[in-house]
Protein backbone atom coordinates (compact mmCIF):
# COMPACT_ATOMS: atom_id res chain seq x y z
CA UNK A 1 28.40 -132.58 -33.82
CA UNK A 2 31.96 -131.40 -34.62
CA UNK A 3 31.16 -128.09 -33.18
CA UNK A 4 29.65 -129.51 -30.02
CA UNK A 5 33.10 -131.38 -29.64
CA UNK A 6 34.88 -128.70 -29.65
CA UNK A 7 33.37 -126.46 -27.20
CA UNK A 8 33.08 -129.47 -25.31
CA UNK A 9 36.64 -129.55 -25.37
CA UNK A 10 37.73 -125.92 -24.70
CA UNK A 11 34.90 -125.56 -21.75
CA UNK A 12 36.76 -129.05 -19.91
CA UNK A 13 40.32 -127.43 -20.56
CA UNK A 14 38.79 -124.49 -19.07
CA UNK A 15 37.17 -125.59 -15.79
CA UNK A 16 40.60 -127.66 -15.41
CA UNK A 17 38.16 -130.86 -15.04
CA UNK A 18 40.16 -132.76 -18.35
CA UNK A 19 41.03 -135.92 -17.38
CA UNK A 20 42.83 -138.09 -19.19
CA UNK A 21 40.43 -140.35 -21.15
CA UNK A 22 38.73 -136.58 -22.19
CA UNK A 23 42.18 -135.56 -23.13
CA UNK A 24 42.75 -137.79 -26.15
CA UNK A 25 38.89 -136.91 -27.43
CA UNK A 26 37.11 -133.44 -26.79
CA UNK A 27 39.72 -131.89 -24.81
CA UNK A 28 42.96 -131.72 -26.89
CA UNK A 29 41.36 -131.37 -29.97
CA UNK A 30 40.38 -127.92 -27.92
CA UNK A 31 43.55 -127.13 -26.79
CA UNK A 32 45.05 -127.80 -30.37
CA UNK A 33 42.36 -125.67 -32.17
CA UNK A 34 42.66 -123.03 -29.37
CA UNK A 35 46.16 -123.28 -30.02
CA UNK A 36 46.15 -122.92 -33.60
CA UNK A 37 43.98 -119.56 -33.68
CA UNK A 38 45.90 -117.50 -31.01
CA UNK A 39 43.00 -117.72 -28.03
CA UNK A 40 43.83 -117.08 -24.13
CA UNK A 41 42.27 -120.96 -22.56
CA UNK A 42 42.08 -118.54 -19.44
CA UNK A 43 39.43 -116.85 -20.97
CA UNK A 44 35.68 -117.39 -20.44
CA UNK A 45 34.62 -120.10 -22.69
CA UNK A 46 31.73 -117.76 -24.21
CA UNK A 47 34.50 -115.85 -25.84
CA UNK A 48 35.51 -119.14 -27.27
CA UNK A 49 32.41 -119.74 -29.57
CA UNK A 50 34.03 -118.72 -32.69
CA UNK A 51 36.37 -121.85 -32.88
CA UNK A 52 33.71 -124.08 -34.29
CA UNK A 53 33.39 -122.31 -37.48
CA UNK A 54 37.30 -122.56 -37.43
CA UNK A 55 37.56 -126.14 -37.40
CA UNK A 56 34.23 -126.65 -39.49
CA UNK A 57 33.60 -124.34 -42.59
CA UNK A 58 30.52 -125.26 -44.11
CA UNK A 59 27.42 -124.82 -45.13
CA UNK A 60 24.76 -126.73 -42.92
CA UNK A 61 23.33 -129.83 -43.85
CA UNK A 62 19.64 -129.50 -44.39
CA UNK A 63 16.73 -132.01 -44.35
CA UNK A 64 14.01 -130.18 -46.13
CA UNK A 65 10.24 -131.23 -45.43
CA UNK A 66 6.81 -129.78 -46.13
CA UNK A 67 5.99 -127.45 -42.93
CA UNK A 68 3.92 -124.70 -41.92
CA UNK A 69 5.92 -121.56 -41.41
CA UNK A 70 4.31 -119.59 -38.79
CA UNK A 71 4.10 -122.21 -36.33
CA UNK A 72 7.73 -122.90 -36.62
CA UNK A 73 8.23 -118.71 -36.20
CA UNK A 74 6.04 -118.99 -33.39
CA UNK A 75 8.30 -121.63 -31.62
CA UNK A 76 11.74 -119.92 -32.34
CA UNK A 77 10.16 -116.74 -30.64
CA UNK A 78 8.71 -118.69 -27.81
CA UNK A 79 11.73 -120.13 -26.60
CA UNK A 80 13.16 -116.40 -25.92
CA UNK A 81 9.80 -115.26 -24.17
CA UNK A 82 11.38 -115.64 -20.93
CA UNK A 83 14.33 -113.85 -21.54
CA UNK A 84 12.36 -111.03 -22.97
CA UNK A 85 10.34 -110.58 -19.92
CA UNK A 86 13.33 -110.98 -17.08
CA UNK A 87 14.73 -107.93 -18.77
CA UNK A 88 10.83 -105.92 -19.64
CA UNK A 89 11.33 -106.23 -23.05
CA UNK A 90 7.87 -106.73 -25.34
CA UNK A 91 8.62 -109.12 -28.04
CA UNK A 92 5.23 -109.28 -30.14
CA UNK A 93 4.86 -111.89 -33.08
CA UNK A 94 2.95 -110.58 -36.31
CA UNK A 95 1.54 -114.09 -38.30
CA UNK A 96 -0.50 -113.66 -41.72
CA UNK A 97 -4.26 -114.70 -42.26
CA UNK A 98 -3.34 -117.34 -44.15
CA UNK A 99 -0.84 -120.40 -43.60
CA UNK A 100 2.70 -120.67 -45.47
CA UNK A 101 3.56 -124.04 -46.09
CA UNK A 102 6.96 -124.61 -47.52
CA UNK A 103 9.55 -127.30 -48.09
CA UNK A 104 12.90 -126.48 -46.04
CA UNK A 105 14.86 -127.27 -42.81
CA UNK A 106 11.82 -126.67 -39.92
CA UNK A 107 15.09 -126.78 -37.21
CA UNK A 108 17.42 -125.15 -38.82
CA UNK A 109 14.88 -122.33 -39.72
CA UNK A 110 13.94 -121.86 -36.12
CA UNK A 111 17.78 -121.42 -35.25
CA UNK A 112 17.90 -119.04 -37.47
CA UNK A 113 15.12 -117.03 -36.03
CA UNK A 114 16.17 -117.65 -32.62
CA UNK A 115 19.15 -116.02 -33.38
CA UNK A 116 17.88 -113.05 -35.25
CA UNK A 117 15.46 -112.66 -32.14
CA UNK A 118 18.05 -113.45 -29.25
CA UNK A 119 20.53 -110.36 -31.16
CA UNK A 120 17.28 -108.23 -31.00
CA UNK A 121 16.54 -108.77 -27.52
CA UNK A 122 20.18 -108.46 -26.10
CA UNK A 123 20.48 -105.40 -28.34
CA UNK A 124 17.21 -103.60 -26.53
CA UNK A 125 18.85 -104.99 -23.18
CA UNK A 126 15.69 -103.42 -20.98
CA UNK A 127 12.43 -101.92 -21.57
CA UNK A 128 11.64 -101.75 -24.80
CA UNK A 129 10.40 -103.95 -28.28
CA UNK A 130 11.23 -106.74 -30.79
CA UNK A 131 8.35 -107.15 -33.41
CA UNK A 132 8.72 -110.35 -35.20
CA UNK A 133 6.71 -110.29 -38.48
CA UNK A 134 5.74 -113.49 -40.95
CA UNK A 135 4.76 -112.94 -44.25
CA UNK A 136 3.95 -113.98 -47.95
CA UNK A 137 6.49 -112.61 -50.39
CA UNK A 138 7.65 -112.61 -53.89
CA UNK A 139 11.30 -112.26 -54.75
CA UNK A 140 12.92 -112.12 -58.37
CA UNK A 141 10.08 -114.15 -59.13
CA UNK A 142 10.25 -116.88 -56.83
CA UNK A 143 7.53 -117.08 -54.27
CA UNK A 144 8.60 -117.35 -50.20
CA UNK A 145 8.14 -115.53 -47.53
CA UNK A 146 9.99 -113.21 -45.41
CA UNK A 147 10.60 -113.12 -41.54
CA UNK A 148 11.30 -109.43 -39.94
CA UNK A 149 12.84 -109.01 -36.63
CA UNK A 150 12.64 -105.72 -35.87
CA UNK A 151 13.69 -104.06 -31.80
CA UNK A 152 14.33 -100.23 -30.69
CA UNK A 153 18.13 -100.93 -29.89
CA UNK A 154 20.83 -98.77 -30.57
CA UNK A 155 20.58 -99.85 -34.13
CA UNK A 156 23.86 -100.97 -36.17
CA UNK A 157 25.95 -98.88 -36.90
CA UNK A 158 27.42 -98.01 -40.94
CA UNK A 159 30.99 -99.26 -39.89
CA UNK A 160 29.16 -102.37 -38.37
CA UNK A 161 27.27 -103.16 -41.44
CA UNK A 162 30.14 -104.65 -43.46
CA UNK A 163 30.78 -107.06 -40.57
CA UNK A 164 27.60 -108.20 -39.44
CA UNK A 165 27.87 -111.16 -40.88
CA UNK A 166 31.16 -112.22 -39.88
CA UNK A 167 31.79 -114.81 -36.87
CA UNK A 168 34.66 -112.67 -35.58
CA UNK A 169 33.44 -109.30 -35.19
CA UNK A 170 31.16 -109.13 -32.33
CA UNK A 171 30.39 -105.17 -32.78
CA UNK A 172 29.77 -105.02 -28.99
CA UNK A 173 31.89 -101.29 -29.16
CA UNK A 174 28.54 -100.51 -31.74
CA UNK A 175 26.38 -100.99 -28.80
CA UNK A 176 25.12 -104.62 -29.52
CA UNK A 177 26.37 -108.06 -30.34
CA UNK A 178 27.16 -109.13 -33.12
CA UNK A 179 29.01 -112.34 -34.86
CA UNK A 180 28.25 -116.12 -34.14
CA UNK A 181 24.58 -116.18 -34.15
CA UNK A 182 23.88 -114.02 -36.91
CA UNK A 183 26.58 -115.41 -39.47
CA UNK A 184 24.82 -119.09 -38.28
CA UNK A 185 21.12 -117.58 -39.74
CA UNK A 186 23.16 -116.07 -42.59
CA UNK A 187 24.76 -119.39 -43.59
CA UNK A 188 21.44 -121.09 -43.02
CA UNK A 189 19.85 -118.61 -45.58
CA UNK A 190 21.96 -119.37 -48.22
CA UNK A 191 21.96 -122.68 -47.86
CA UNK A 192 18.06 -122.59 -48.52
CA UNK A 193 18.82 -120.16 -51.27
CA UNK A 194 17.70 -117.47 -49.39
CA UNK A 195 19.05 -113.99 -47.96
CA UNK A 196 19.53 -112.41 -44.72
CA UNK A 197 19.34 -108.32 -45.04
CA UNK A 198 19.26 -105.33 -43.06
CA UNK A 199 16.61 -102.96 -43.66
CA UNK A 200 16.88 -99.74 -43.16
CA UNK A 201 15.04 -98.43 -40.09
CA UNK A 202 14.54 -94.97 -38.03
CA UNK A 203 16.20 -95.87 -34.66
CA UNK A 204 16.91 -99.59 -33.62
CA UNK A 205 17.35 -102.20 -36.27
CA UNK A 206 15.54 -104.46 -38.22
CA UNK A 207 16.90 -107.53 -40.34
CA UNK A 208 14.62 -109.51 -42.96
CA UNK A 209 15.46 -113.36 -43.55
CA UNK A 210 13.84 -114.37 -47.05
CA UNK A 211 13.10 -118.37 -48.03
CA UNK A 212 11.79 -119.67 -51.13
CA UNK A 213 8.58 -122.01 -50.47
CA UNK A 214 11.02 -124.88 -52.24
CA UNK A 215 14.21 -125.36 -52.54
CA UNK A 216 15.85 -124.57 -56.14
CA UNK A 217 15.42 -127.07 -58.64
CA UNK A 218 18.93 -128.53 -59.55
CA UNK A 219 20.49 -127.55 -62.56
CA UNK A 220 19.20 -129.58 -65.98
């Protein structure tokens, strides 16, 4: 909700539409925040994203519950079909035989895939493929599953990889975006005790979100 207010905020002092009943909510805790970090107001207010994770620095709050896995996948990748096909890009979904039910945040799970899947499509930016692939798997001993998205973009580059996580580098001079949506699926991995990694990959890129089946029991 905080981070809604504030782009709220920014995008009225933007468009110039703040009046003054706006101005003592949304829109001058936007200027002020603006303010505070150094950003142009003059700017398009997609450039602006990063000022939520200014103002709020946290880990999300999660509301696990039993759910099955693929379906949720299946959902997350769904709602970027469209965008897929406007630009020709095949995005193909890979479920297992069997169901994976598992106790964890269904929405904040399917951001986090809609994220991984949205970078992978604006990285491939045309014709070409984003293979999203659900699966059983064992980690350090804890049983989970993984999530692949893998596309045939220009791939990260090594300088990138230090940053991909970060909600200030966008690594667009790498030849794809980076930033805000995958430090949100990163932050929503570790909050289920999880990881987000990028696996190696001949041409394009592919990144691998692992979650437990339950969340860790608390410490005795």
């Amino acid at each position: 909700e905080a981070e809604v207010e504030i782009l709220e905020g920014v995008h009225r002092v933007h468009v110039g539409v703040v009046d003054r009943q706006h101005a003592a909510v949304g829109g001058h805790r936007g200027v002020v925040v603006a303010e505070r970090v150094g950003l142009d107001l003059r700017r398009p207010v997609e450039q602006l994203l990063p000022l939520a994770h200014v103002e709020q620095d946290r880990p999300p709050r999660l509301e696990p519950l039993p759910f099955e896995l693929s379906a949720a996948v299946g959902e997350a990748v769904e709602s970027l079909r469209d965008k897929a096909n406007r630009q020709q890009t095949r995005l193909a979904l890979q479920m297992p035989a069997a169901a994976i039910q598992l106790v964890a945040d269904r929405t904040q799970l399917i951001v986090a895939v809609q994220a991984l899947v949205r970078n992978a499509v604006d990285a491939v930016a045309g014709a070409g493929e984003v293979v999203v692939v659900v699966e059983a798997a064992n980690e350090l001993g804890r049983a989970g599953a993984t999530i692949s998205v893998t596309d045939t973009g220009p791939g990260i580059a090594p300088e990138a990889r230090p940053h991909l996580f970060n909600p200030y580098y966008s690594g667009r001079e790498a030849g794809r975006g980076l930033g805000l949506g995958l430090c949100k699926a990163w932050r929503i991995a570790q909050a289920h005790h999880g990881r987000l990694d990028v696996a190696d990959q001949p041409g394009g890129a592919r990144l691998v979100l692992f979650v437990p089946l339950a969340p860790a029991a608390p410490p005795s």
